[in-house]
Protein backbone atom coordinates (compact mmCIF):
# COMPACT_ATOMS: atom_id res chain seq x y z
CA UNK A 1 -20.00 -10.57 8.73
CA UNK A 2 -16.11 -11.22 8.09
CA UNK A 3 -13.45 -8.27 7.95
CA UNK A 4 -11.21 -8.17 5.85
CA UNK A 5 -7.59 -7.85 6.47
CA UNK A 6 -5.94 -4.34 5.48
CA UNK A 7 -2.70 -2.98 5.32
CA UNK A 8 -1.60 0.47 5.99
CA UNK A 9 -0.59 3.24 3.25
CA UNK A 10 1.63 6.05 3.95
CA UNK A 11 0.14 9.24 2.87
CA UNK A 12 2.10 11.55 1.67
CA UNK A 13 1.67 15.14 2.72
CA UNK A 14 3.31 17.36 -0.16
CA UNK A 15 0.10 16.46 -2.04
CA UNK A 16 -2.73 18.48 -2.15
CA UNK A 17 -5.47 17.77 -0.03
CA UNK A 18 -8.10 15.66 -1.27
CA UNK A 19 -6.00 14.04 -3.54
CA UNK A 20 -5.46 10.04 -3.38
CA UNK A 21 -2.32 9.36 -1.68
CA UNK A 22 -2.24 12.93 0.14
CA UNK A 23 -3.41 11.23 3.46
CA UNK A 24 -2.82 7.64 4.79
CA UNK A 25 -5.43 4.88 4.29
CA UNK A 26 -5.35 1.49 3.83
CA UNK A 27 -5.84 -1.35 1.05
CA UNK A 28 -6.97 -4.73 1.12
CA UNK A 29 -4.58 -7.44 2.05
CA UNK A 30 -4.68 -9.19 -1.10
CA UNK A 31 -3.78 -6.23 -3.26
CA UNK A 32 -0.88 -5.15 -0.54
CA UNK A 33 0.81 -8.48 -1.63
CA UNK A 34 -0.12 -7.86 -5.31
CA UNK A 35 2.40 -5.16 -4.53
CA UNK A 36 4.64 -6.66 -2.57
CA UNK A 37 5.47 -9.99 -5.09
CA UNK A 38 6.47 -6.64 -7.28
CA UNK A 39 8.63 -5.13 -4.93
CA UNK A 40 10.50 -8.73 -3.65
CA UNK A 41 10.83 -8.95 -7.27
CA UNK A 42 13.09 -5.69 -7.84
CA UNK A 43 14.31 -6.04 -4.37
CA UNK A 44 14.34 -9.46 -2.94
CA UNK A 45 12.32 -11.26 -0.03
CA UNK A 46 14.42 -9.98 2.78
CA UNK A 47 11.01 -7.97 4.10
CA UNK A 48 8.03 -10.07 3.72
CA UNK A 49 4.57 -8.22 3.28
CA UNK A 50 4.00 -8.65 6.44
CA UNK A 51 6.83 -6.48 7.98
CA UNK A 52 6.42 -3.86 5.21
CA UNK A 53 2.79 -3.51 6.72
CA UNK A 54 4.08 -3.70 10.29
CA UNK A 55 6.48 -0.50 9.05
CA UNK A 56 3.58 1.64 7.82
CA UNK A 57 2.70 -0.26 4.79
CA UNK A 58 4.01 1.41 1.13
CA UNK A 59 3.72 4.83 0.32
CA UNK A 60 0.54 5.67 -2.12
CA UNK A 61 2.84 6.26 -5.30
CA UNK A 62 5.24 3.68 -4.18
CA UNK A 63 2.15 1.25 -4.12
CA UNK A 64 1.24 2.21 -7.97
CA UNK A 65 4.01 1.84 -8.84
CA UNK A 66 4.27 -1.75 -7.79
CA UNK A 67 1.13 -2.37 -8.76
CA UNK A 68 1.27 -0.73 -12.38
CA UNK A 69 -2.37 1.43 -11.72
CA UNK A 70 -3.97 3.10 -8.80
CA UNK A 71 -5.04 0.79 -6.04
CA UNK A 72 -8.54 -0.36 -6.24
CA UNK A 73 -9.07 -0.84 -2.63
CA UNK A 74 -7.70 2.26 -1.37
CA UNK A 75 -9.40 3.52 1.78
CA UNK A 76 -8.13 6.78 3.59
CA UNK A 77 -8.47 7.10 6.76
């Protein structure tokens, strides 16, 4: 059996409980650089996806934002 590689997602605690996004998780790698090309696009490559993970990953609406829906692989924790 292979794992897959995750990155973290801030939660963010002014949400309701039980909503997405309200406590951390994580996505799958591949969608947390779907993200990511979006971000390096508005912001530049100076982070890589890597170190944005390393930092706590994105925030849940900071992710759909980049991503332009809800993440598909979202996991809390």
């Amino acid at each position: 059996m292979s794992i897959q590689r995750r990155a973290p997602v801030q939660g963010n605690y002014r949400l309701p409980r039980g909503v997405p996004g309200a406590a951390p998780g994580t996505v799958e790698w591949a969608e947390h650089v779907e993200a990511w090309e979006a971000y390096a696009k508005r912001y530049g490559r100076d982070q890589s996806a890597e170190r944005i993970a390393e930092r706590t990953g994105f925030g849940y609406r900071e992710l759909t934002t980049f991503l332009g829906h809800e993440p598909r692989t979202w996991r809390s924790l």
